[in-house]
PDB file of N, CA and C in Angstrom:
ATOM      1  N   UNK A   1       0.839  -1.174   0.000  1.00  0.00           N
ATOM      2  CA  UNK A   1       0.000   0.000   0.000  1.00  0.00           C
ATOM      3  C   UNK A   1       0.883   1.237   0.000  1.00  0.00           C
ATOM      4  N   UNK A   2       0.179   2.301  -0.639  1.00  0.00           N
ATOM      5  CA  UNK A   2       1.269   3.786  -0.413  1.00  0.00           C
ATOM      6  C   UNK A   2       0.413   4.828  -0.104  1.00  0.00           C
ATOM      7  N   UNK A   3       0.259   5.871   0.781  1.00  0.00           N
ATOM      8  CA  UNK A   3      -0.454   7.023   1.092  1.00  0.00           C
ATOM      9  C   UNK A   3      -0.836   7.681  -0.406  1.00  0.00           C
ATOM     10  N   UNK A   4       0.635   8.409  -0.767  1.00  0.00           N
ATOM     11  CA  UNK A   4       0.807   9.235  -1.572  1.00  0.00           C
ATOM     12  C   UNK A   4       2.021   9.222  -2.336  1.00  0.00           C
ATOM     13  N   UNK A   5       1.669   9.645  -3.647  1.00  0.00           N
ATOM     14  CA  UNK A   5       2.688   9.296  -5.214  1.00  0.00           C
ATOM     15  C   UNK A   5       2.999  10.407  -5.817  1.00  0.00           C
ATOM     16  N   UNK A   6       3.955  11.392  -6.202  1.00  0.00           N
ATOM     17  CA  UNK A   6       3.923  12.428  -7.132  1.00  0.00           C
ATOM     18  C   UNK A   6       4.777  12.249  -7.505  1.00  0.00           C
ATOM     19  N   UNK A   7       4.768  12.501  -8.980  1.00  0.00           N
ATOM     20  CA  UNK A   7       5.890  12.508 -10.129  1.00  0.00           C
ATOM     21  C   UNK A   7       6.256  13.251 -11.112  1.00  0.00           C
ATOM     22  N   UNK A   8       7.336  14.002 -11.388  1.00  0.00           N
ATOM     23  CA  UNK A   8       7.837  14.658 -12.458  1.00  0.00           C
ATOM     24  C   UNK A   8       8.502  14.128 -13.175  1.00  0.00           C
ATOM     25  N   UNK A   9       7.923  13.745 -14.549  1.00  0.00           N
ATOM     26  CA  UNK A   9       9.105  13.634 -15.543  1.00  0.00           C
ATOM     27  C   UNK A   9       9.417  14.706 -16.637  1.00  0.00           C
ATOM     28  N   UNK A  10      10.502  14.825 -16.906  1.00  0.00           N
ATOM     29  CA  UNK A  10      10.890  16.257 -17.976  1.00  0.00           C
ATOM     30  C   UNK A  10      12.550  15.513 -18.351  1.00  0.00           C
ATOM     31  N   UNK A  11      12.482  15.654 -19.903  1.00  0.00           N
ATOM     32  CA  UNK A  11      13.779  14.988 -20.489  1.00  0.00           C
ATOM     33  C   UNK A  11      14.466  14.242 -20.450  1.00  0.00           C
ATOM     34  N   UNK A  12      14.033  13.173 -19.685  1.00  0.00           N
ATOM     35  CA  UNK A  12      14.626  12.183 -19.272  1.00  0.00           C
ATOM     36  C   UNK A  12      14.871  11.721 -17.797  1.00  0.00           C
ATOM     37  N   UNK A  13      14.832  13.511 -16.950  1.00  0.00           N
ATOM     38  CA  UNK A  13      14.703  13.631 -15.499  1.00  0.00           C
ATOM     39  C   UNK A  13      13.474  12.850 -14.898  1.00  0.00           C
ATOM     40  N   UNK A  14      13.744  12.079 -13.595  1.00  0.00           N
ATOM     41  CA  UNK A  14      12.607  12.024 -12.770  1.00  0.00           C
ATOM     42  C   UNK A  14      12.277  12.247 -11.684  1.00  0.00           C
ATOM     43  N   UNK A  15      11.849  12.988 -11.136  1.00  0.00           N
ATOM     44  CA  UNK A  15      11.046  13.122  -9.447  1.00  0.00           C
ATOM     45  C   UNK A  15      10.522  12.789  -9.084  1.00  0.00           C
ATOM     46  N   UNK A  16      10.411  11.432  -7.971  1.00  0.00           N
ATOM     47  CA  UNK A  16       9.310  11.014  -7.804  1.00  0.00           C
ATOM     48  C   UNK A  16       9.309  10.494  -6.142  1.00  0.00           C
ATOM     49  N   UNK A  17       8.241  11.215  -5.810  1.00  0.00           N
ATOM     50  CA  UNK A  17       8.305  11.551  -3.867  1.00  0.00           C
ATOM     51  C   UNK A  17       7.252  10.624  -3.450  1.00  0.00           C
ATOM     52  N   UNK A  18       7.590   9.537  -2.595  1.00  0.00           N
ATOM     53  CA  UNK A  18       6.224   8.730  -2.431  1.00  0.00           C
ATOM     54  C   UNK A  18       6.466   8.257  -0.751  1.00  0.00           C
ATOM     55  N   UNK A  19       5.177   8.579  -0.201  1.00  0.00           N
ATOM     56  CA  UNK A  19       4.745   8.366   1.131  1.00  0.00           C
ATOM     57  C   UNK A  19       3.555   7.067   2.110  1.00  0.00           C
ATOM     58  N   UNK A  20       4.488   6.365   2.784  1.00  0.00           N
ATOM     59  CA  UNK A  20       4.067   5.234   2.951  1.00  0.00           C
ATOM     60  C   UNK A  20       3.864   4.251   2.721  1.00  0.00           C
ATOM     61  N   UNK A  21       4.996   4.135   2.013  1.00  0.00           N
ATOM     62  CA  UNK A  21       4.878   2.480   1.093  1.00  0.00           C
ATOM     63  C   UNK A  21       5.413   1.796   1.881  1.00  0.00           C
ATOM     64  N   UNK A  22       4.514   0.750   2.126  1.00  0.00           N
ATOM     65  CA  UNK A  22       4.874  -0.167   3.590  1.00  0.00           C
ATOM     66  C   UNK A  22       4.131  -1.654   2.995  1.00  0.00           C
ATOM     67  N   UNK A  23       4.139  -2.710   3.569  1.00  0.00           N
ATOM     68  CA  UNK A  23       4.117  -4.117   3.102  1.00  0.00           C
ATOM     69  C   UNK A  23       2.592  -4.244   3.613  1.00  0.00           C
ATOM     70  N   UNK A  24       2.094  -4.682   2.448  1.00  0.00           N
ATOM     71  CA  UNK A  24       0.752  -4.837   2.678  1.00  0.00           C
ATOM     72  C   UNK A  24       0.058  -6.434   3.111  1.00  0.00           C
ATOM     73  N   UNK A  25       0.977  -7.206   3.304  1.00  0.00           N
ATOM     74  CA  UNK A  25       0.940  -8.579   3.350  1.00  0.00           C
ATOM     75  C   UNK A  25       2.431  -9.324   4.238  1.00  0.00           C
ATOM     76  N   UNK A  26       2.238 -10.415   4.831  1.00  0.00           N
ATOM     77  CA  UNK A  26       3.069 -11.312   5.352  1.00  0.00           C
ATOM     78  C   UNK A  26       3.631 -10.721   6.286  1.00  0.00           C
ATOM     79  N   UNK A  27       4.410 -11.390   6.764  1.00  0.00           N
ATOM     80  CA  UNK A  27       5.211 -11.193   7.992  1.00  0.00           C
ATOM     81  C   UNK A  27       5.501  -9.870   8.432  1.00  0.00           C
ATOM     82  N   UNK A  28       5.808  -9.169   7.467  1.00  0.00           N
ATOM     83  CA  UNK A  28       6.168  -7.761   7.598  1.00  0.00           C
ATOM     84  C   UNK A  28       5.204  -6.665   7.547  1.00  0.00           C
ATOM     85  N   UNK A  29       4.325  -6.981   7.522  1.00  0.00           N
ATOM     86  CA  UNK A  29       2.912  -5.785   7.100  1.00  0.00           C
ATOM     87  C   UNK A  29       2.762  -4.888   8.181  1.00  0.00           C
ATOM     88  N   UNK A  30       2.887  -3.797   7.222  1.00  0.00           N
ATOM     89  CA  UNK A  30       3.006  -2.829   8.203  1.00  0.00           C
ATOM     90  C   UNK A  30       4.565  -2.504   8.213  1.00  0.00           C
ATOM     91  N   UNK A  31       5.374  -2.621   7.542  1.00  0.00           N
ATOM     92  CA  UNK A  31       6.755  -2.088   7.482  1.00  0.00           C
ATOM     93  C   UNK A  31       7.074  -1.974   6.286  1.00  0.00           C
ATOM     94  N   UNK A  32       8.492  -1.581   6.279  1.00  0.00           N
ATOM     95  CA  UNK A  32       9.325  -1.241   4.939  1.00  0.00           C
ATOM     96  C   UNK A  32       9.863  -2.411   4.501  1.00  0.00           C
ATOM     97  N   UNK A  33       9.895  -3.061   5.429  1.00  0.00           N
ATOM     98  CA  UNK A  33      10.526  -4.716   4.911  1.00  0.00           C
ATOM     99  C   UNK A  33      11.938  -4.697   4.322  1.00  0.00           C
ATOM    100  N   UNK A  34      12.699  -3.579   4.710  1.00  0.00           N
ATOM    101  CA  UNK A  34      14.088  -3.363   4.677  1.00  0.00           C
ATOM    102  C   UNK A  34      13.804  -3.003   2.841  1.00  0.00           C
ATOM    103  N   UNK A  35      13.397  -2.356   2.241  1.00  0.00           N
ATOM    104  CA  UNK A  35      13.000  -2.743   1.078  1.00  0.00           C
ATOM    105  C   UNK A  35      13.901  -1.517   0.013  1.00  0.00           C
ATOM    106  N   UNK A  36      14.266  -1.234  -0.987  1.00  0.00           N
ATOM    107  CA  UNK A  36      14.911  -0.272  -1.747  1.00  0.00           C
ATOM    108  C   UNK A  36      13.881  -0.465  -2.973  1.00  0.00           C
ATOM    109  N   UNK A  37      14.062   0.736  -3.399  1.00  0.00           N
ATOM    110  CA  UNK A  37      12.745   0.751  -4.785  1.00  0.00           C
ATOM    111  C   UNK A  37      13.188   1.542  -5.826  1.00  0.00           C
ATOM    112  N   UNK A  38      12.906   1.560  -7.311  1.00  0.00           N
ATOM    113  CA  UNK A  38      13.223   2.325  -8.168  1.00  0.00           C
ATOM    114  C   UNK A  38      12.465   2.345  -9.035  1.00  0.00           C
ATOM    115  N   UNK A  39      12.089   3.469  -9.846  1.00  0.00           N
ATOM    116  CA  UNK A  39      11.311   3.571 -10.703  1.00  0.00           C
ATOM    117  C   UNK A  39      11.115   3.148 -12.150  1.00  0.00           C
ATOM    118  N   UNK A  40      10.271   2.376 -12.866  1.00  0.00           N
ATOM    119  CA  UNK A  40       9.776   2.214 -14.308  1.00  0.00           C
ATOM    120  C   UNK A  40       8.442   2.874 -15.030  1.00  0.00           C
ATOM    121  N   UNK A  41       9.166   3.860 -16.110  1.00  0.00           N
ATOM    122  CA  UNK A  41       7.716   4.440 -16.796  1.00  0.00           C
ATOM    123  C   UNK A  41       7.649   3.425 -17.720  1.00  0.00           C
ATOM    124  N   UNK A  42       6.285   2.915 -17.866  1.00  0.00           N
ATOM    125  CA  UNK A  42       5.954   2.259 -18.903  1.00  0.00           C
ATOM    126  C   UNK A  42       5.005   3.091 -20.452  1.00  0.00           C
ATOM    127  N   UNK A  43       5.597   3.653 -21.272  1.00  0.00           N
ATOM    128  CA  UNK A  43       5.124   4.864 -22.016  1.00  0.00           C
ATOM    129  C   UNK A  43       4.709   3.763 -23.784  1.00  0.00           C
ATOM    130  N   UNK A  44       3.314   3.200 -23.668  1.00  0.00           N
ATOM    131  CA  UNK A  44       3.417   2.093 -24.869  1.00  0.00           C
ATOM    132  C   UNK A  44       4.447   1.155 -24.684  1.00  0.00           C
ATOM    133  N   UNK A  45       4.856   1.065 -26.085  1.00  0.00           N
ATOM    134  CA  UNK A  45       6.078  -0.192 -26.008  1.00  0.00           C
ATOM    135  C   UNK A  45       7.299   0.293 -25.096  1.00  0.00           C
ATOM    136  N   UNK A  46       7.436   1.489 -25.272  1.00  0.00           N
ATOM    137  CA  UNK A  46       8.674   2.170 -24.297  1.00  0.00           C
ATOM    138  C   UNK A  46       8.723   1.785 -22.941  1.00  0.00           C
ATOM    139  N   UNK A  47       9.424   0.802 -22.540  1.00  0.00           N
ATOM    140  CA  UNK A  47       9.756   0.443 -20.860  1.00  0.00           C
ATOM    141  C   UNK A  47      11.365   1.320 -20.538  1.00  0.00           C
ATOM    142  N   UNK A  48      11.124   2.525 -19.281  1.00  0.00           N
ATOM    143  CA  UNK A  48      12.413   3.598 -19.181  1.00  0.00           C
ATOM    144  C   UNK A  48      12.316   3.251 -17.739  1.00  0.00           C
ATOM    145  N   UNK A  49      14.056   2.690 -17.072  1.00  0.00           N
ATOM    146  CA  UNK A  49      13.918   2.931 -15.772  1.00  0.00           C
ATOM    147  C   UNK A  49      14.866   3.374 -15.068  1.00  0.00           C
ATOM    148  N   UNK A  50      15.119   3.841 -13.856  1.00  0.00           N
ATOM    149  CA  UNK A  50      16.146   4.085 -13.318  1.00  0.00           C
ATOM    150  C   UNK A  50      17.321   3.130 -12.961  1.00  0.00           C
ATOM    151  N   UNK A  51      18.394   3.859 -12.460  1.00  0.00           N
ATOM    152  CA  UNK A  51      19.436   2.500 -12.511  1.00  0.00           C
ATOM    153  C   UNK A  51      18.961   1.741 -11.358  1.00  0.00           C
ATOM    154  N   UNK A  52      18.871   0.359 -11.133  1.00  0.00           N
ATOM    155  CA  UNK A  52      18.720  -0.439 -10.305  1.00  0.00           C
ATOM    156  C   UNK A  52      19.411  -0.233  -8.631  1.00  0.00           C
ATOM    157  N   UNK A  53      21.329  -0.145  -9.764  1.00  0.00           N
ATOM    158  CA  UNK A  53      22.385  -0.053  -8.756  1.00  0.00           C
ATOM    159  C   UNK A  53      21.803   1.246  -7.496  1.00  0.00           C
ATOM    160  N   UNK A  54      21.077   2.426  -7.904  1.00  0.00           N
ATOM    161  CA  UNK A  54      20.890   3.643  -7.457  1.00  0.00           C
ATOM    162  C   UNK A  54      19.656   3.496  -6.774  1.00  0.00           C
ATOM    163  N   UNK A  55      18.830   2.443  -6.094  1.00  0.00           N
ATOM    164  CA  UNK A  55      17.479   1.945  -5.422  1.00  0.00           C
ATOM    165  C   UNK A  55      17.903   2.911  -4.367  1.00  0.00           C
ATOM    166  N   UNK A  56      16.560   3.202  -3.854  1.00  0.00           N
ATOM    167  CA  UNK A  56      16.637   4.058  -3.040  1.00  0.00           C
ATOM    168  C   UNK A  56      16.163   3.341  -1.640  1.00  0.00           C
ATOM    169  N   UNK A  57      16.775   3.628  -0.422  1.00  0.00           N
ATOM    170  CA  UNK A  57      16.050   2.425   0.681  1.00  0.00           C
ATOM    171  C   UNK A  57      14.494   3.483   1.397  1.00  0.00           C
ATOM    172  N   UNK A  58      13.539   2.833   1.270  1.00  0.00           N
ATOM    173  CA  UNK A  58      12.727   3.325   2.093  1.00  0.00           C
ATOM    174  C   UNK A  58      12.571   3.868   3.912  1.00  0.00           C
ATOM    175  N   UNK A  59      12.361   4.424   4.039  1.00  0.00           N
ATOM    176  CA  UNK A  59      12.044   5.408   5.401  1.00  0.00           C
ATOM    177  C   UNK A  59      11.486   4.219   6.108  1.00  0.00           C
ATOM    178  N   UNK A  60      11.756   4.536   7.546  1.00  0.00           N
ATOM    179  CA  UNK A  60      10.647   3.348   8.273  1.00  0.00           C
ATOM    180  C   UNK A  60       9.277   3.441   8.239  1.00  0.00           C
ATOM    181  N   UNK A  61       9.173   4.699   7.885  1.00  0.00           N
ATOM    182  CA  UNK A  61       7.480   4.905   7.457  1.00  0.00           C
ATOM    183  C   UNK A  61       7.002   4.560   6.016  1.00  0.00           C
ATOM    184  N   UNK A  62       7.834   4.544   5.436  1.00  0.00           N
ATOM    185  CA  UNK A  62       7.378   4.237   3.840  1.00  0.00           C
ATOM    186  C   UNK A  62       7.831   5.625   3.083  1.00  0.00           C
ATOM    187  N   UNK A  63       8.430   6.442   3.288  1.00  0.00           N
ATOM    188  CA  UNK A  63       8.798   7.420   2.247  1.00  0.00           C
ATOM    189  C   UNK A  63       9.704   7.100   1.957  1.00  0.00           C
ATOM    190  N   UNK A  64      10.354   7.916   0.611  1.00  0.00           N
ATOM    191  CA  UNK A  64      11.037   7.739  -0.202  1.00  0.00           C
ATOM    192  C   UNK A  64      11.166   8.887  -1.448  1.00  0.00           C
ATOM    193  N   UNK A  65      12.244   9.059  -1.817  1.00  0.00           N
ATOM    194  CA  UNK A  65      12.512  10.385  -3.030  1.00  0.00           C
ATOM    195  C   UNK A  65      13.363   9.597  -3.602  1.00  0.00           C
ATOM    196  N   UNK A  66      13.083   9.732  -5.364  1.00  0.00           N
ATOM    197  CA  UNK A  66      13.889   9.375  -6.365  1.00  0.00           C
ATOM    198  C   UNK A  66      13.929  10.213  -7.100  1.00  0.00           C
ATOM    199  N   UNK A  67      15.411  10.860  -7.057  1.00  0.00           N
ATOM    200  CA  UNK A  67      16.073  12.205  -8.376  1.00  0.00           C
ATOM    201  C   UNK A  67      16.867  11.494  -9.233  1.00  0.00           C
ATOM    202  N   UNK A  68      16.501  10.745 -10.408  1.00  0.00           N
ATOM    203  CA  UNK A  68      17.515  10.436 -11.371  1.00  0.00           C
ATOM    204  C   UNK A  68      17.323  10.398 -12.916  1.00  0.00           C
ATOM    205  N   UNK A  69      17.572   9.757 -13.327  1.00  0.00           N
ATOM    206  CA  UNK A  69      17.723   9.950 -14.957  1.00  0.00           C
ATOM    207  C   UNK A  69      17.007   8.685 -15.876  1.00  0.00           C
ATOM    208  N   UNK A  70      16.025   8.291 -16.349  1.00  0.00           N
ATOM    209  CA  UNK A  70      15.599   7.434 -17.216  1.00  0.00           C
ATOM    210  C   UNK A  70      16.242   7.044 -18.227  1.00  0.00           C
ATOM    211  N   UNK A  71      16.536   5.692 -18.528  1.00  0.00           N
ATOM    212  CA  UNK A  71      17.092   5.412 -19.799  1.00  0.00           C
ATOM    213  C   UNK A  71      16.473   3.744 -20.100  1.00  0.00           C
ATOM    214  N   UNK A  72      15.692   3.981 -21.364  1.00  0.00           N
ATOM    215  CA  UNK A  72      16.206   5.283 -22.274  1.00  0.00           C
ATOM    216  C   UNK A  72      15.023   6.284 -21.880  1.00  0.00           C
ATOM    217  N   UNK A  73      16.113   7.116 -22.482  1.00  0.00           N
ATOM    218  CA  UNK A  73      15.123   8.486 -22.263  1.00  0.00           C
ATOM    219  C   UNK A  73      13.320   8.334 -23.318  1.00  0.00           C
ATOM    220  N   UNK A  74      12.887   8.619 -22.594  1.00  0.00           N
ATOM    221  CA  UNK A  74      11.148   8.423 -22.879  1.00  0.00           C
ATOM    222  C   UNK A  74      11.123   9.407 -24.241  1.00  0.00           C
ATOM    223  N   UNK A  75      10.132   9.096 -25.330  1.00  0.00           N
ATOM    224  CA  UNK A  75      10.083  10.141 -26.272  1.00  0.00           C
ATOM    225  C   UNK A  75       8.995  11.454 -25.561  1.00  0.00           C
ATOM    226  N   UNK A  76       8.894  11.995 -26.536  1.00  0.00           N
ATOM    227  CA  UNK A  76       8.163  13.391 -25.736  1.00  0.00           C
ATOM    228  C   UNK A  76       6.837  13.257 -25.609  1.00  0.00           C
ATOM    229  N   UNK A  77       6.039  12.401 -26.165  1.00  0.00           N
ATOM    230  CA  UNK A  77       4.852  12.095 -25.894  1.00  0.00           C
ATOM    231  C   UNK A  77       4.025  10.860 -25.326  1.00  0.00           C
ATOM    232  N   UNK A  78       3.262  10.873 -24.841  1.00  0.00           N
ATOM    233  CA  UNK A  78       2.773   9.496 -24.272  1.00  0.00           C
ATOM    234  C   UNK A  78       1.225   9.515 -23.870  1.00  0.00           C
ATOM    235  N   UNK A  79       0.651   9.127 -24.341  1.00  0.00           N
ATOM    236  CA  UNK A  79      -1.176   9.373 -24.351  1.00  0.00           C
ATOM    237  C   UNK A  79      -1.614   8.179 -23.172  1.00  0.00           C
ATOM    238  N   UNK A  80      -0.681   7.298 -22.299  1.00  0.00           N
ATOM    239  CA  UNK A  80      -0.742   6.369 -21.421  1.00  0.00           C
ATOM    240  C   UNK A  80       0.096   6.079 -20.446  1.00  0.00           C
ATOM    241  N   UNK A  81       1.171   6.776 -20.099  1.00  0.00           N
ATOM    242  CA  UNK A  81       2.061   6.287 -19.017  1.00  0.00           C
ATOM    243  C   UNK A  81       1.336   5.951 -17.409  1.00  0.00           C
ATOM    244  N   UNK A  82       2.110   4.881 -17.456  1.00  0.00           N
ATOM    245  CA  UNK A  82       2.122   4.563 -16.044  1.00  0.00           C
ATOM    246  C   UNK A  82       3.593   4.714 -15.404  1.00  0.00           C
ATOM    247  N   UNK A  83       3.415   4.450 -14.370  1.00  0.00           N
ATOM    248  CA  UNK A  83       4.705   4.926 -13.673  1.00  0.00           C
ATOM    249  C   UNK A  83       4.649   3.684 -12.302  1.00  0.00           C
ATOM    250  N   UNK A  84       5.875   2.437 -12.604  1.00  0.00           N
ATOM    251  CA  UNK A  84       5.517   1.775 -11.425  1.00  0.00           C
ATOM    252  C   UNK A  84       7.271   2.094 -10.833  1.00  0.00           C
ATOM    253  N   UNK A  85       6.367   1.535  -8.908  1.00  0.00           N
ATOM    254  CA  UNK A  85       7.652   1.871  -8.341  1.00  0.00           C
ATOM    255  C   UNK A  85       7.754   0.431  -7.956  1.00  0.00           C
ATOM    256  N   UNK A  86       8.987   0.066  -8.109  1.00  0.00           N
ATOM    257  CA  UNK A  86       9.400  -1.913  -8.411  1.00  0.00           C
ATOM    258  C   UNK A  86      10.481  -1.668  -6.911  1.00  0.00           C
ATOM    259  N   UNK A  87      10.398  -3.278  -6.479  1.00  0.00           N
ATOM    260  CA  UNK A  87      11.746  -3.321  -5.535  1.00  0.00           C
ATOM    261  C   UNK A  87      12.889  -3.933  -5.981  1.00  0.00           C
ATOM    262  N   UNK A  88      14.383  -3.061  -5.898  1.00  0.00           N
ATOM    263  CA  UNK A  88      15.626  -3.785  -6.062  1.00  0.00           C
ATOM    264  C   UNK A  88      15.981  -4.475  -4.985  1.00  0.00           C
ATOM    265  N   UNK A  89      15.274  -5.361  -3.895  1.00  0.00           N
ATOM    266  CA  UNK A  89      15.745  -6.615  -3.087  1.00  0.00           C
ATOM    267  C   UNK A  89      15.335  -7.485  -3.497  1.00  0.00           C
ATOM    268  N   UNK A  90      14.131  -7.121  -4.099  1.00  0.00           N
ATOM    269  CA  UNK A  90      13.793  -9.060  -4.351  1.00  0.00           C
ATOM    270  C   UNK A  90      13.647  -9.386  -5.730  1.00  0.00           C
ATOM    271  N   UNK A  91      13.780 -10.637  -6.051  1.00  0.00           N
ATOM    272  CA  UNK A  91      14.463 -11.139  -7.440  1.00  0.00           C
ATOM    273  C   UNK A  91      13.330 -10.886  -7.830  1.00  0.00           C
ATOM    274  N   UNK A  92      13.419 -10.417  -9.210  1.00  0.00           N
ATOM    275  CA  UNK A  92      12.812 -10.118 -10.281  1.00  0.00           C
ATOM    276  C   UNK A  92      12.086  -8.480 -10.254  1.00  0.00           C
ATOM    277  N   UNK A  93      12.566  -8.173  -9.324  1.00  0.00           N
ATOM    278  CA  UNK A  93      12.252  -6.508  -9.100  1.00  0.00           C
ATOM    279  C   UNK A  93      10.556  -6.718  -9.260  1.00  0.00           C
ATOM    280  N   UNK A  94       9.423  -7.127  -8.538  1.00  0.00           N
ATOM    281  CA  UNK A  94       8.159  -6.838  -8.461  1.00  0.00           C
ATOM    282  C   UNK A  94       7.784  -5.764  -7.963  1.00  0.00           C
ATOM    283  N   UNK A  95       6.637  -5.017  -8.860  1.00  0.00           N
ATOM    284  CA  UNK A  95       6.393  -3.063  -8.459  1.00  0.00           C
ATOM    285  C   UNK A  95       5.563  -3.525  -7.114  1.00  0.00           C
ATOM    286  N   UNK A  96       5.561  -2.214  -6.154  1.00  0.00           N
ATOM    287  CA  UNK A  96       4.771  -2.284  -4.764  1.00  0.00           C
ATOM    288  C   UNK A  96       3.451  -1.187  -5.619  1.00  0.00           C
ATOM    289  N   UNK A  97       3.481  -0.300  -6.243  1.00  0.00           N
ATOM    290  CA  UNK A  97       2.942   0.889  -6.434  1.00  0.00           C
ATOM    291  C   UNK A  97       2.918   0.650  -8.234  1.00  0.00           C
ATOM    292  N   UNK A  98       1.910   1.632  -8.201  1.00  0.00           N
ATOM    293  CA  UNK A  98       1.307   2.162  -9.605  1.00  0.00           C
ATOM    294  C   UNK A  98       0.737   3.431  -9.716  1.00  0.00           C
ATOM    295  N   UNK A  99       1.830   4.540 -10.818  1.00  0.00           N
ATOM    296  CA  UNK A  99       0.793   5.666 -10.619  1.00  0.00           C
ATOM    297  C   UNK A  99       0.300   5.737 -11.968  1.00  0.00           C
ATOM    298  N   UNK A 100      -0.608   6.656 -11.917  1.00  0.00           N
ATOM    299  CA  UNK A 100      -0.844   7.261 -13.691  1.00  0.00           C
ATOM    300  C   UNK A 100      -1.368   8.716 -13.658  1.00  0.00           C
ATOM    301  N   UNK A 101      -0.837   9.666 -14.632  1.00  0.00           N
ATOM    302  CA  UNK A 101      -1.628  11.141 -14.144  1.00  0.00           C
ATOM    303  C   UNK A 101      -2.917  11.223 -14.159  1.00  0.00           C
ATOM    304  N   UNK A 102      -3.138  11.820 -13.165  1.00  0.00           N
ATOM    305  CA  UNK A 102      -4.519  12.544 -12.762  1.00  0.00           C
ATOM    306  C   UNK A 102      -5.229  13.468 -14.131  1.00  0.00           C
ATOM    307  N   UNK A 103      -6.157  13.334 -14.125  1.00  0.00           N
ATOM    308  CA  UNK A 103      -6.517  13.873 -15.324  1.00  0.00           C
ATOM    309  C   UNK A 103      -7.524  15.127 -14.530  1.00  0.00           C
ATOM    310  N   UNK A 104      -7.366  16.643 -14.692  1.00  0.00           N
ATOM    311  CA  UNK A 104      -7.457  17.607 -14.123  1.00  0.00           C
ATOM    312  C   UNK A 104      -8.552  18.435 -15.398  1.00  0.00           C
ATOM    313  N   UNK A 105      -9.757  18.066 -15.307  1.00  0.00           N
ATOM    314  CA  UNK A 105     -10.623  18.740 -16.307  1.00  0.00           C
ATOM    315  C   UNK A 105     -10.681  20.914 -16.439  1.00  0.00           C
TER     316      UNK A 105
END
């Protein structure tokens, strides 16, 4: 589970500030589960993610900030992105989170 998700992407840059991501299941629920996370935009066929090596470790509360660089860099448009936040501890990097923009009429 995660409180709250916000994300900037611009040129390849990403920002992405997320609050309370904590284990929603097993033994650990209710914690960070020692856990490091990094980001994948999924933009169509385009899969862009941050470096793995650069996971960020979560807060004991579940926050977390990721400032880094996508590659490959995303093209300039995307009529569908999602944005998942995956873990670099456990094999096969499975996302905890899913965002997608808010659509603001």
């Amino acid at each position: 589970m995660i409180r709250a998700l916000a994300a900037v992407v611009s040129n390849g840059q990403i920002h992405v500030a997320g609050n309370g991501l904590l284990l929603a299941g097993g033994n650990g629920i209710g914690t960070n589960g020692g856990q490091k996370v990094f980001a994948t935009l999924v933009c169509e066929t385009t899969v862009s993610s941050t470096p793995i090596a650069k996971a960020v470790a979560l807060a004991a509360n579940g926050d977390f900030t990721i400032d880094d660089v996508l590659s490959p860099t995303p093209s300039g448009s995307c009529a569908n992105p999602v944005l998942l936040i995956r873990s670099a501890t456990v094999t096969n990097n499975p996302w905890f989170a899913a965002g997608i923009p808010a659509l603001i009429p």
